[in-house]
PDB file of N, CA and C in Angstrom:
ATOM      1  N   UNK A   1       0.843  -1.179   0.000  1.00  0.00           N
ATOM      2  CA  UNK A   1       0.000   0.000   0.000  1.00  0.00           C
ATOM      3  C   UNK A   1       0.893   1.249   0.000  1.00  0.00           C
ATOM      4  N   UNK A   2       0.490   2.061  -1.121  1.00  0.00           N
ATOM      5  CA  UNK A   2       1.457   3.061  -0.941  1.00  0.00           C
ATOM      6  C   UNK A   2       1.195   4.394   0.072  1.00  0.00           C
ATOM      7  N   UNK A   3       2.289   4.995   1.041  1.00  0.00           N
ATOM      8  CA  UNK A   3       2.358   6.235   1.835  1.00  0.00           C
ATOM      9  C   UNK A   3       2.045   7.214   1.349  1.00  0.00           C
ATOM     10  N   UNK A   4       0.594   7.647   2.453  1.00  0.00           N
ATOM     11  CA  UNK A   4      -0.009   9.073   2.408  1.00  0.00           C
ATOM     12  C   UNK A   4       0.823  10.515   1.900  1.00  0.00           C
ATOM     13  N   UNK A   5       1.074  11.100   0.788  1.00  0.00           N
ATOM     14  CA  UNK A   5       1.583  12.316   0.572  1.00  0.00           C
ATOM     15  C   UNK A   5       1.467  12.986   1.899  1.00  0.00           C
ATOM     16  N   UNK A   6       3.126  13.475   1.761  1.00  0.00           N
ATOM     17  CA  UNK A   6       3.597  14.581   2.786  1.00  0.00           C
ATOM     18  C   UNK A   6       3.790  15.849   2.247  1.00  0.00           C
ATOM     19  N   UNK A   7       3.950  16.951   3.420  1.00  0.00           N
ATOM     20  CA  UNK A   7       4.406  18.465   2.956  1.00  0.00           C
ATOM     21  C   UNK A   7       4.974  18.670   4.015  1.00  0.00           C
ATOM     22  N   UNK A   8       5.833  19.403   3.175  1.00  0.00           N
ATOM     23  CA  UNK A   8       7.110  19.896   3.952  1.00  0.00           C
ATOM     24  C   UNK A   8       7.215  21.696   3.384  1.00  0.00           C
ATOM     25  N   UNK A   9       7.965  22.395   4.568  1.00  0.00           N
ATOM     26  CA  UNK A   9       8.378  23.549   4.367  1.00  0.00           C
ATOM     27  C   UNK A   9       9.392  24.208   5.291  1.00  0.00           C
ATOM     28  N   UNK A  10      10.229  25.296   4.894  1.00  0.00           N
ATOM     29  CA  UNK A  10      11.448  25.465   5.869  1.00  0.00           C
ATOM     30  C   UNK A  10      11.208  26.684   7.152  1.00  0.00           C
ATOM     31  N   UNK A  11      11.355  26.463   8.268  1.00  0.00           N
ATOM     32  CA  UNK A  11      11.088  26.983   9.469  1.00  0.00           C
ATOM     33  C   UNK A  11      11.939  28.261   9.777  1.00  0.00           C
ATOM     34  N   UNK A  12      11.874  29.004  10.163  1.00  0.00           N
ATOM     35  CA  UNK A  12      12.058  29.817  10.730  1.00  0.00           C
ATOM     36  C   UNK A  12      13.129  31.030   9.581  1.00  0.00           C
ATOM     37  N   UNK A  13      13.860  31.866  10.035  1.00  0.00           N
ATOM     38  CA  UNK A  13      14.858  32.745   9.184  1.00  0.00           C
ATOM     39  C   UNK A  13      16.154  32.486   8.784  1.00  0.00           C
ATOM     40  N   UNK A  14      16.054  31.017   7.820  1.00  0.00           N
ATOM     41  CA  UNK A  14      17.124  30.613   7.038  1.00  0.00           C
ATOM     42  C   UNK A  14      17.204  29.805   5.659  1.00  0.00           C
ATOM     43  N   UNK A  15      18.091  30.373   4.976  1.00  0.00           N
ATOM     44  CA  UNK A  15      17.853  30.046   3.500  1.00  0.00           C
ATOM     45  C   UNK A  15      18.738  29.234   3.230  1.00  0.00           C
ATOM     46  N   UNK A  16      17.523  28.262   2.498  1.00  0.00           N
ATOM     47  CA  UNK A  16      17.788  27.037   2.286  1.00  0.00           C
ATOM     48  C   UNK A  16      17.920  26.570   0.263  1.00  0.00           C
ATOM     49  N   UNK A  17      17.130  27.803   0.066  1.00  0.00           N
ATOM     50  CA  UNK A  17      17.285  27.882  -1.254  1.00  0.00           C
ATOM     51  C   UNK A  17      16.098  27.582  -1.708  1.00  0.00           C
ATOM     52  N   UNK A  18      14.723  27.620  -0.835  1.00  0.00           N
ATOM     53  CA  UNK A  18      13.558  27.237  -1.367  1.00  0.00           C
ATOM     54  C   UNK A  18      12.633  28.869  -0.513  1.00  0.00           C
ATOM     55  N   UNK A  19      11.519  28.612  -1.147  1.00  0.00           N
ATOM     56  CA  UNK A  19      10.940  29.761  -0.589  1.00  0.00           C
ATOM     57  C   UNK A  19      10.653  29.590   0.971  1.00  0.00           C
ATOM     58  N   UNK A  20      10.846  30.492   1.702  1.00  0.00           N
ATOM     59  CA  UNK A  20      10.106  30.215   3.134  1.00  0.00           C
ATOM     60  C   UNK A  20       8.515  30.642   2.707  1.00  0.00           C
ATOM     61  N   UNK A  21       7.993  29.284   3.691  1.00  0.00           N
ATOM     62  CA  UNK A  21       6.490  29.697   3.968  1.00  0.00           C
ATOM     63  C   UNK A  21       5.684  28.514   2.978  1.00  0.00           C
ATOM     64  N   UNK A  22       6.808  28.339   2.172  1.00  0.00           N
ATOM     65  CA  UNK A  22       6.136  27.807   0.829  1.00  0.00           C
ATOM     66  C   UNK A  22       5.794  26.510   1.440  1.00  0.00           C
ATOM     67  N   UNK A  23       5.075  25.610   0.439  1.00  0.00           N
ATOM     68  CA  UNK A  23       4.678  24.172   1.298  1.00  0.00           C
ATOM     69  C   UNK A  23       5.283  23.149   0.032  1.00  0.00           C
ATOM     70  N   UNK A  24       5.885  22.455  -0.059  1.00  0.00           N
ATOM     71  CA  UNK A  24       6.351  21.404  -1.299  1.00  0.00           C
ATOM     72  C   UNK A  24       5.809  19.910  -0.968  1.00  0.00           C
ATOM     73  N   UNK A  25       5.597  18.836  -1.820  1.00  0.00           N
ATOM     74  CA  UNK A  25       5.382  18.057  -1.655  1.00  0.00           C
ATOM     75  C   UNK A  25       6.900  17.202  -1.239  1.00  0.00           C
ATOM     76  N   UNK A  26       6.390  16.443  -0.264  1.00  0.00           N
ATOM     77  CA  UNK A  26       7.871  15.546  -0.012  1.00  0.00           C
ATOM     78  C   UNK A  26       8.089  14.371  -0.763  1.00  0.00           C
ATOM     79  N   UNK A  27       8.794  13.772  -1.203  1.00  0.00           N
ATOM     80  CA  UNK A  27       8.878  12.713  -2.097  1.00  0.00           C
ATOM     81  C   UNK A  27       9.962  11.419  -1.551  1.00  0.00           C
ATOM     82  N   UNK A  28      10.516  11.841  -0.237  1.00  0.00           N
ATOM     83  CA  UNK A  28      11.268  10.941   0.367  1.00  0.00           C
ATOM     84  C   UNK A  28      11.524  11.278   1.603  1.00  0.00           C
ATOM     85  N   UNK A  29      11.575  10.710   2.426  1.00  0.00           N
ATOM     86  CA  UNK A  29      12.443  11.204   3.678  1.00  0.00           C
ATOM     87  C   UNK A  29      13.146   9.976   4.851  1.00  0.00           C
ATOM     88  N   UNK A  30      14.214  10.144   4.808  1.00  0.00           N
ATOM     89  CA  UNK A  30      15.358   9.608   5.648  1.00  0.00           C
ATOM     90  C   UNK A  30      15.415   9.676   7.442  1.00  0.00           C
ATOM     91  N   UNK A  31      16.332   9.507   7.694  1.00  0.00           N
ATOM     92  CA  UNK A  31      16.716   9.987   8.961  1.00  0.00           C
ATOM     93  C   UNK A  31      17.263  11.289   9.207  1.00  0.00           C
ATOM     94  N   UNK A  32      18.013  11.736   7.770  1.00  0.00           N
ATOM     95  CA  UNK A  32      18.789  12.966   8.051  1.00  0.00           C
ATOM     96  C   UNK A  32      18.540  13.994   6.911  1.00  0.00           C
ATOM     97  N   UNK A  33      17.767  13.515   6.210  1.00  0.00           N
ATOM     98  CA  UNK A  33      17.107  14.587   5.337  1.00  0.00           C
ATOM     99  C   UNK A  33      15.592  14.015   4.522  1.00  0.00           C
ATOM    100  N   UNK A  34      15.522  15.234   3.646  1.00  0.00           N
ATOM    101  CA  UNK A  34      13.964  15.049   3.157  1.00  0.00           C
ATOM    102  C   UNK A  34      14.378  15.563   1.763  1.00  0.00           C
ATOM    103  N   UNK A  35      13.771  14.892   1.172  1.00  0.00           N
ATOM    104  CA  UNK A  35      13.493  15.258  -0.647  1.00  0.00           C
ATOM    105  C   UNK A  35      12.468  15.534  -1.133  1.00  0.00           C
ATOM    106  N   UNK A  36      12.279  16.683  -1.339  1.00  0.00           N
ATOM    107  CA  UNK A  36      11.389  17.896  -1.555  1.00  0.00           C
ATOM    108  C   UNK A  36      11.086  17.788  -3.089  1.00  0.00           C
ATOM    109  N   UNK A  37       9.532  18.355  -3.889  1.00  0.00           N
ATOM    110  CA  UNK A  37       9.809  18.421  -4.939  1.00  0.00           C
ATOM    111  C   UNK A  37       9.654  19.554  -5.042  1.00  0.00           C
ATOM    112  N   UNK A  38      10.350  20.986  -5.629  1.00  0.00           N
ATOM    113  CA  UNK A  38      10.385  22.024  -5.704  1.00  0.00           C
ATOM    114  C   UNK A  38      10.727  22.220  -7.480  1.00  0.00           C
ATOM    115  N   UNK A  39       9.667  23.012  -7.864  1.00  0.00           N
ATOM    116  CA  UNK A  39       9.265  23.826  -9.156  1.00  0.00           C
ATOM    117  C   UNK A  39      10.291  22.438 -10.288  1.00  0.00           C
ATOM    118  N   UNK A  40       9.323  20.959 -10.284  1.00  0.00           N
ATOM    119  CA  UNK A  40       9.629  19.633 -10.911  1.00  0.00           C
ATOM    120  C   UNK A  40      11.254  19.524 -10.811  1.00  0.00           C
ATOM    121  N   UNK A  41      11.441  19.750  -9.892  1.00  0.00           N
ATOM    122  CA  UNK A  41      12.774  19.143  -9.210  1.00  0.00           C
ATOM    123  C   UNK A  41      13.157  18.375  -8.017  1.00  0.00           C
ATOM    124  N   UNK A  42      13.611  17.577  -7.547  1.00  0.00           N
ATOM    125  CA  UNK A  42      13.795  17.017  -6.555  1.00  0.00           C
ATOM    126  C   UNK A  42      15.204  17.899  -5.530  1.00  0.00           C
ATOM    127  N   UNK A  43      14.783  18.227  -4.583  1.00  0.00           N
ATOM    128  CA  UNK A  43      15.482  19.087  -4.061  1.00  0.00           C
ATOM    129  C   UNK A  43      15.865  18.561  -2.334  1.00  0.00           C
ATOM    130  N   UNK A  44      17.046  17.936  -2.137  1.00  0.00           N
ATOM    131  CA  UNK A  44      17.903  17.618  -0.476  1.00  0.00           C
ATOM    132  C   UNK A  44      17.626  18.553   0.524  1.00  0.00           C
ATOM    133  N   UNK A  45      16.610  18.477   1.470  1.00  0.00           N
ATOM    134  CA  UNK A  45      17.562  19.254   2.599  1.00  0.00           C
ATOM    135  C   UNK A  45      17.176  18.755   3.487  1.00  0.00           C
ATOM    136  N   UNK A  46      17.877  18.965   4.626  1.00  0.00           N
ATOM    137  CA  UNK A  46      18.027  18.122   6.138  1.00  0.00           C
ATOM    138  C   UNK A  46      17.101  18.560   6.512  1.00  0.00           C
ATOM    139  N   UNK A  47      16.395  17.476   7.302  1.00  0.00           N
ATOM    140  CA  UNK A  47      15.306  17.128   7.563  1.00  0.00           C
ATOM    141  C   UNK A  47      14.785  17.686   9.046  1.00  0.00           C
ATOM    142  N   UNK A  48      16.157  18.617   9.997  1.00  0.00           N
ATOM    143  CA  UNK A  48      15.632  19.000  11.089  1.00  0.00           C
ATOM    144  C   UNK A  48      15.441  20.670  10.657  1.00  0.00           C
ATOM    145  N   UNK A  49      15.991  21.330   9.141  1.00  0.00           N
ATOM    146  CA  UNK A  49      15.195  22.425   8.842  1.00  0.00           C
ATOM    147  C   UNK A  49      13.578  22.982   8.622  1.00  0.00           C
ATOM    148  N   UNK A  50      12.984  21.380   8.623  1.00  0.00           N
ATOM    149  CA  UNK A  50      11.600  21.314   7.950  1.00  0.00           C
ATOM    150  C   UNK A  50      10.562  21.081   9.232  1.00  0.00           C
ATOM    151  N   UNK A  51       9.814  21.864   8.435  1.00  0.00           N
ATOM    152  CA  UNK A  51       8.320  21.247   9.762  1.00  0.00           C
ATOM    153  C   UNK A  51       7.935  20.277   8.351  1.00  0.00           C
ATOM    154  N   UNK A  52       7.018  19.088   9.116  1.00  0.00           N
ATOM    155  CA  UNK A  52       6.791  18.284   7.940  1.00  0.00           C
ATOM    156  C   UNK A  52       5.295  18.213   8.352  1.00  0.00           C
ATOM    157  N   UNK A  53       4.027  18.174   7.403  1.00  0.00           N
ATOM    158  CA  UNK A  53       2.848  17.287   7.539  1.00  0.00           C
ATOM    159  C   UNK A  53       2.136  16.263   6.284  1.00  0.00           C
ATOM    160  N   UNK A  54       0.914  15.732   7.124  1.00  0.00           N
ATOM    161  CA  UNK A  54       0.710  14.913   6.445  1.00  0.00           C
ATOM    162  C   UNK A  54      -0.547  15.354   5.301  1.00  0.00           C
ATOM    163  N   UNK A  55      -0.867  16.486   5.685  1.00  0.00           N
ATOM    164  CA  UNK A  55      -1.864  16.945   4.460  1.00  0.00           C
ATOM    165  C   UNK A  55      -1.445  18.542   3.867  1.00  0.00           C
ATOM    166  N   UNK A  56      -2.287  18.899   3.073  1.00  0.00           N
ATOM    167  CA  UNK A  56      -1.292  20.092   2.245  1.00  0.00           C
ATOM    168  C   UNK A  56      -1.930  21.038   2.959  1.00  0.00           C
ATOM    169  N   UNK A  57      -1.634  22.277   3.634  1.00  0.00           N
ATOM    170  CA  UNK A  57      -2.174  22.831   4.433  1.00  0.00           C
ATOM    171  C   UNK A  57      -2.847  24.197   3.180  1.00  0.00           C
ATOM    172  N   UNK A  58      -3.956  24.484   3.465  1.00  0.00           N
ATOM    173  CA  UNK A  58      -4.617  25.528   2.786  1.00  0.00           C
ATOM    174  C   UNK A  58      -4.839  26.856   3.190  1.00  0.00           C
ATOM    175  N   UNK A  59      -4.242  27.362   3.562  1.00  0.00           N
ATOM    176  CA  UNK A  59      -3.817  28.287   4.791  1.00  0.00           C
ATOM    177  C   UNK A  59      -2.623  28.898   3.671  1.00  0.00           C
ATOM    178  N   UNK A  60      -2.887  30.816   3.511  1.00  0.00           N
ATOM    179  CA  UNK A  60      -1.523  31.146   3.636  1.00  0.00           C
ATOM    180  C   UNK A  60      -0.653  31.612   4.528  1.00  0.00           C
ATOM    181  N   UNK A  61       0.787  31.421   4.136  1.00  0.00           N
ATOM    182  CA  UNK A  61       1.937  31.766   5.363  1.00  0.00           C
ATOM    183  C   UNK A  61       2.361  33.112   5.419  1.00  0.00           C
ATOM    184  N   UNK A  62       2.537  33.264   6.956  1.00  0.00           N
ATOM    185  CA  UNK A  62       2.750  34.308   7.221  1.00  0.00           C
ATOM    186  C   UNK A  62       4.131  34.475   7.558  1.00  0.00           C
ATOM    187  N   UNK A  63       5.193  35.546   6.828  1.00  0.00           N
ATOM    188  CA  UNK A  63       6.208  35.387   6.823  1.00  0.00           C
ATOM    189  C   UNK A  63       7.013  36.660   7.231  1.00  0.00           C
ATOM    190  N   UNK A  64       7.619  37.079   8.253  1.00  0.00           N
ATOM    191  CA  UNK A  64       8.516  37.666   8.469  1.00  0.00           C
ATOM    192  C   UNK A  64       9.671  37.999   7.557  1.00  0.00           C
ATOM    193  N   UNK A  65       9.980  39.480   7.029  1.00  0.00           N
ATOM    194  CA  UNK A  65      10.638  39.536   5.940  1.00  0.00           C
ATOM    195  C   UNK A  65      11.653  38.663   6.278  1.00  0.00           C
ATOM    196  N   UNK A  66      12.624  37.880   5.862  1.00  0.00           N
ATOM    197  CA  UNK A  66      13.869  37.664   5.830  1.00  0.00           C
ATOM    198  C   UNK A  66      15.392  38.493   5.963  1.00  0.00           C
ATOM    199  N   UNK A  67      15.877  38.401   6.734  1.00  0.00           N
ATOM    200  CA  UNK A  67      17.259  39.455   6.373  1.00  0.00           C
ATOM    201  C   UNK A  67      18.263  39.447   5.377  1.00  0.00           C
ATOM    202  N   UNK A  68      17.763  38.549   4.502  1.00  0.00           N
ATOM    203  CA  UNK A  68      18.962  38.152   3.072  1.00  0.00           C
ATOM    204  C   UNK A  68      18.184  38.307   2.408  1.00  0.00           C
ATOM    205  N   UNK A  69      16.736  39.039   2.308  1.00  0.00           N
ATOM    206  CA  UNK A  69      15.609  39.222   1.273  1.00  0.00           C
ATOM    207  C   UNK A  69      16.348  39.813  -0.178  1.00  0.00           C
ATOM    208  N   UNK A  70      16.458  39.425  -0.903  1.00  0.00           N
ATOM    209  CA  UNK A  70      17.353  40.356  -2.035  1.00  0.00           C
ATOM    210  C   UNK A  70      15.662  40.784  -3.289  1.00  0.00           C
ATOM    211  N   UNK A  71      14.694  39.790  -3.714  1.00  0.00           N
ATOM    212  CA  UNK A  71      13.891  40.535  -4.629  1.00  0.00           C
ATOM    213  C   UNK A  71      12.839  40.902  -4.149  1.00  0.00           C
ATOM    214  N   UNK A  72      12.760  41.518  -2.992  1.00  0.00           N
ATOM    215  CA  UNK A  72      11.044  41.722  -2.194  1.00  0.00           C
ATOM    216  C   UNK A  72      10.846  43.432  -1.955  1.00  0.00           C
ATOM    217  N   UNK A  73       9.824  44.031  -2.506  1.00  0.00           N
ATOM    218  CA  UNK A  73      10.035  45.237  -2.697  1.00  0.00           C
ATOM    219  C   UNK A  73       9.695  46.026  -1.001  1.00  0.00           C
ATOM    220  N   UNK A  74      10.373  46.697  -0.835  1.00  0.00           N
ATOM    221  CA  UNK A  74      10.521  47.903   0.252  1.00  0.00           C
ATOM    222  C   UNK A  74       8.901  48.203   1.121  1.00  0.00           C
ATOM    223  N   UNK A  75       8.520  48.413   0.107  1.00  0.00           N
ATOM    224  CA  UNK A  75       6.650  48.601  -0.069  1.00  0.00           C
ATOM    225  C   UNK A  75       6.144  47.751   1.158  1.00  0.00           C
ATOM    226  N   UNK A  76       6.766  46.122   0.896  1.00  0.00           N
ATOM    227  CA  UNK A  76       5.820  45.291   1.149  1.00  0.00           C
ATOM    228  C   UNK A  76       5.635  45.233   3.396  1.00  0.00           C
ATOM    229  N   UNK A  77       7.145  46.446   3.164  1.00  0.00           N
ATOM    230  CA  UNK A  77       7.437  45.980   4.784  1.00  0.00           C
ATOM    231  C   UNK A  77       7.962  45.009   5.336  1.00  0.00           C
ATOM    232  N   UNK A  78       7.272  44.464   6.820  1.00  0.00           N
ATOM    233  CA  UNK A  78       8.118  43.304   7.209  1.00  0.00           C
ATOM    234  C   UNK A  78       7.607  42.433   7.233  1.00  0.00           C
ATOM    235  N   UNK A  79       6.399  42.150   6.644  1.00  0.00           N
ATOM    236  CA  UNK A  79       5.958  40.349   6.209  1.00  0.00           C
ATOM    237  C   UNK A  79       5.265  40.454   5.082  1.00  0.00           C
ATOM    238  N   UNK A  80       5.239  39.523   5.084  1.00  0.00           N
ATOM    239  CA  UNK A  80       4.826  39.004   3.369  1.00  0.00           C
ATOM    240  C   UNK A  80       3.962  37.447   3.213  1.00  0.00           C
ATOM    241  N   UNK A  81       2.742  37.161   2.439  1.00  0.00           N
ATOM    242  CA  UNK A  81       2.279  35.964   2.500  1.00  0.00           C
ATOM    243  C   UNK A  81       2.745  35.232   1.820  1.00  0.00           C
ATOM    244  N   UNK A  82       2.529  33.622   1.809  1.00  0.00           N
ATOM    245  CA  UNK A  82       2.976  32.687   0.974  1.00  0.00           C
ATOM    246  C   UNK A  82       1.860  31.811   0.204  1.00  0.00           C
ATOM    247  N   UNK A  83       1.424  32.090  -1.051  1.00  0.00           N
ATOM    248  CA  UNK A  83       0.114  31.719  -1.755  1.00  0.00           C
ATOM    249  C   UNK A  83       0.753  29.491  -1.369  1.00  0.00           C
ATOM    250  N   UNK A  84      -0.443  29.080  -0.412  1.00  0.00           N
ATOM    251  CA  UNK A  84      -1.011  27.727  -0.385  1.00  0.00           C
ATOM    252  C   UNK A  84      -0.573  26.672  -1.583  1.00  0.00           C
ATOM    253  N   UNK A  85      -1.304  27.651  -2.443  1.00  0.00           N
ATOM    254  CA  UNK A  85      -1.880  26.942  -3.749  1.00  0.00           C
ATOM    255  C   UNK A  85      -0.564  27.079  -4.785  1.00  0.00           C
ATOM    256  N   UNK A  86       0.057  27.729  -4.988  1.00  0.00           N
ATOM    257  CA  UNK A  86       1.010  28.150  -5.938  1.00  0.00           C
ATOM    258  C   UNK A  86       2.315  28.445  -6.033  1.00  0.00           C
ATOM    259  N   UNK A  87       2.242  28.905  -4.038  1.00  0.00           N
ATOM    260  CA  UNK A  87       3.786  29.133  -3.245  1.00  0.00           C
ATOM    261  C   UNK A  87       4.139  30.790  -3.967  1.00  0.00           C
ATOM    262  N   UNK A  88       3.417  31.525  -4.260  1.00  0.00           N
ATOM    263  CA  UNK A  88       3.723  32.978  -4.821  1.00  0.00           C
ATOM    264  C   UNK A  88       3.613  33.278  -3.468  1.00  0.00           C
ATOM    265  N   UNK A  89       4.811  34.427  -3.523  1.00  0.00           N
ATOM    266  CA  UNK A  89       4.672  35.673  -2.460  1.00  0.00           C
ATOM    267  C   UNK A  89       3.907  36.662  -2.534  1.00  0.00           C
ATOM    268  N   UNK A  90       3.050  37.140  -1.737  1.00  0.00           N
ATOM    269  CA  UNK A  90       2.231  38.598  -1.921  1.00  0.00           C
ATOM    270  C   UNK A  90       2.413  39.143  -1.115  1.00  0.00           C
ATOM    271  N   UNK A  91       1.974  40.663  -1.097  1.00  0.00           N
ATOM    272  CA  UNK A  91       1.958  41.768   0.109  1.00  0.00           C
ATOM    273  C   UNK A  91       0.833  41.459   0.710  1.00  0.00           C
ATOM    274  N   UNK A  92       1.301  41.338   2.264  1.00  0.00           N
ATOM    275  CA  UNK A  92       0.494  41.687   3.129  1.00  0.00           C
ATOM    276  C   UNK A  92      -0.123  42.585   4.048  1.00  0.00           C
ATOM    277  N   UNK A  93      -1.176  43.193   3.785  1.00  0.00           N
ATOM    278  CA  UNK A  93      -1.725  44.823   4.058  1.00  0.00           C
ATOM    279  C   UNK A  93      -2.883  44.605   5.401  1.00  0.00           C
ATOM    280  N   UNK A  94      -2.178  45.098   6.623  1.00  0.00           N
ATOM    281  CA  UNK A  94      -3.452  44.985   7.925  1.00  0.00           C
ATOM    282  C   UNK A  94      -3.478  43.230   8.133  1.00  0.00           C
ATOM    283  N   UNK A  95      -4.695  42.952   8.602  1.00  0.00           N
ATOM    284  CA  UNK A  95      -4.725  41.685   8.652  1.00  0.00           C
ATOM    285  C   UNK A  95      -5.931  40.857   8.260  1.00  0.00           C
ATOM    286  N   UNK A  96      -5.788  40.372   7.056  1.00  0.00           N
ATOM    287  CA  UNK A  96      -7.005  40.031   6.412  1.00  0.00           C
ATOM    288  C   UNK A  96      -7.258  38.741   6.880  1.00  0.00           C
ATOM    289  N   UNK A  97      -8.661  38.356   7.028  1.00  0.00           N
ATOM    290  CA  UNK A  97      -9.042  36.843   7.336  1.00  0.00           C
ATOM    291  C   UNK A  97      -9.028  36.497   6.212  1.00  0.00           C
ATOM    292  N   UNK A  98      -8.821  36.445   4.984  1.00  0.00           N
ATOM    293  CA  UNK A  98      -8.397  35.798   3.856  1.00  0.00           C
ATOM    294  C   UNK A  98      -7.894  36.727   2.978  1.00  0.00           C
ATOM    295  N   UNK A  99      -7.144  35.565   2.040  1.00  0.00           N
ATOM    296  CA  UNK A  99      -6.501  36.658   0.751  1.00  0.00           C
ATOM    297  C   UNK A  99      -6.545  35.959  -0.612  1.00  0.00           C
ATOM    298  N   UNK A 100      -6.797  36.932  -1.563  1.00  0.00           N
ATOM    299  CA  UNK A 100      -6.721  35.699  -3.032  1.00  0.00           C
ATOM    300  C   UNK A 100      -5.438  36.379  -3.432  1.00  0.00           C
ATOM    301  N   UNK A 101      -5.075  35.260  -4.042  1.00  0.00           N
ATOM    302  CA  UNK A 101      -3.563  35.395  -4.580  1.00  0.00           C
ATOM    303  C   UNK A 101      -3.680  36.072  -5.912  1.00  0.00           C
ATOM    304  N   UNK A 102      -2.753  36.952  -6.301  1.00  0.00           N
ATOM    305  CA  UNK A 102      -2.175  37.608  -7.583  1.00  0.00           C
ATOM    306  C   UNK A 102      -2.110  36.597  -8.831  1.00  0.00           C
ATOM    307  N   UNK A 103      -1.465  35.937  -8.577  1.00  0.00           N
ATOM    308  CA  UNK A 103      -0.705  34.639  -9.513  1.00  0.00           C
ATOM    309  C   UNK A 103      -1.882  33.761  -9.512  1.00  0.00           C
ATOM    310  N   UNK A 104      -2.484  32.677  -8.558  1.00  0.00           N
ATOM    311  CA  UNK A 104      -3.561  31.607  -9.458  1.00  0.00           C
ATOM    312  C   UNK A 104      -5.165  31.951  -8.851  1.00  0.00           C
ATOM    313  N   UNK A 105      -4.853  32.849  -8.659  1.00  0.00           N
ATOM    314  CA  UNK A 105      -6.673  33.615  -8.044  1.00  0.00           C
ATOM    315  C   UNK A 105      -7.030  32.723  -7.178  1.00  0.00           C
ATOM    316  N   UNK A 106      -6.547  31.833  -6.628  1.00  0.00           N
ATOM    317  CA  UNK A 106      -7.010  31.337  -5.635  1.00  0.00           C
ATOM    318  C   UNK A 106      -7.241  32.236  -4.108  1.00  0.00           C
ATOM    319  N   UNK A 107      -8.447  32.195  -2.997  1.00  0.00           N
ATOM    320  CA  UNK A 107      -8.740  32.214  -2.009  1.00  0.00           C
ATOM    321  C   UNK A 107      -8.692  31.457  -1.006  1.00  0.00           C
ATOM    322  N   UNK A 108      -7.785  32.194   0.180  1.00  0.00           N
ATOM    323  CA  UNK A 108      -7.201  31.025   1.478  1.00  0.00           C
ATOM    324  C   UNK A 108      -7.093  31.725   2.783  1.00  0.00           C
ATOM    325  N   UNK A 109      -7.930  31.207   3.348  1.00  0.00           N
ATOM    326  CA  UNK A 109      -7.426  32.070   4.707  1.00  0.00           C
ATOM    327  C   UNK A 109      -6.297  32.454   5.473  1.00  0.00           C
ATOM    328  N   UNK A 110      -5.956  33.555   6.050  1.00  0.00           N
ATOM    329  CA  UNK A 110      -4.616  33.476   6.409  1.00  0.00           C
ATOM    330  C   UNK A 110      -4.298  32.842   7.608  1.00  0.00           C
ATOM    331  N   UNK A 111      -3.480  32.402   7.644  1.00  0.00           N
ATOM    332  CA  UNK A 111      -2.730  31.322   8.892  1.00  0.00           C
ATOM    333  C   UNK A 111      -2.033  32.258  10.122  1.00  0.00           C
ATOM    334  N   UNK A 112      -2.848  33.341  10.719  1.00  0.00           N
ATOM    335  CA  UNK A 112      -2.209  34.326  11.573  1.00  0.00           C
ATOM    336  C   UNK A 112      -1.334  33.260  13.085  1.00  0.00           C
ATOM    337  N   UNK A 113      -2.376  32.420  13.203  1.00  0.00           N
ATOM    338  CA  UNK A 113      -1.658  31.925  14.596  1.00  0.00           C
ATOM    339  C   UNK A 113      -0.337  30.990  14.104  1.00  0.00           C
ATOM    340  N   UNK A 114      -0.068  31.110  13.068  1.00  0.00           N
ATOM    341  CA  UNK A 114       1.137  29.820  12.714  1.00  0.00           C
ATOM    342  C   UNK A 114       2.566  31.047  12.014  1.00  0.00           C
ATOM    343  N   UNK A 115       2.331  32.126  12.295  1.00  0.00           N
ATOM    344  CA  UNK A 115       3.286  32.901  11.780  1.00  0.00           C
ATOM    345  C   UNK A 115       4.431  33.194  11.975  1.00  0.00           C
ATOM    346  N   UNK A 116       5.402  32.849  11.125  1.00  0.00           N
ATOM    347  CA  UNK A 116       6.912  32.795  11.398  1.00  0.00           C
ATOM    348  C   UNK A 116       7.492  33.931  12.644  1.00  0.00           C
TER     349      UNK A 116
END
């Protein structure tokens, strides 16, 4: 019988080379790392960077700018959401009980109590 799809995403303010906030499907995981599929790639990283679950969470993330932020415009301030559905970044303005994303028009509530 094959294992329930996982999601994985990277915790807290460090770059790993994937988006924070974002949610990827997992495609393996070890003792000492996890294999991520990121934009049809299979992508390594150690497995105590990741929060992991077992369903895809529909919720967007709430993200604390980063301090190595290099393409996130000035505008947006110091957090920023992470589109559920698509993993796009958007601006986050006040605090909305939901937001539709720019990129796949999707609508998701925001995930205030889970915020980086």
């Amino acid at each position: 019988m094959p294992e329930a799809p996982q999601w994985a995403r990277v915790r807290g303010d460090v770059n790993r080379h994937v988006r924070r906030g974002a949610w990827y499907e997992v495609l393996r995981v070890t003792p000492e790392e996890v294999i991520l599929y990121v934009n049809r790639q299979p992508v390594r990283l150690e497995r105590d960077a990741l929060e992991i679950v077992v369903r895809q969470p529909r919720q967007w993330s709430v993200i604390d700018r980063p301090r190595d932020s290099v393409d996130m415009p000035m505008s947006w301030g110091f957090r920023y959401a992470v589109c559920p559905g698509c993993c796009h970044r958007q601006q986050l303005s006040g605090q909305p009980a939901t937001l539709q994303c720019a990129m796949c028009s999707g609508v998701f509530a925001v995930a205030w109590a889970d915020s980086d």
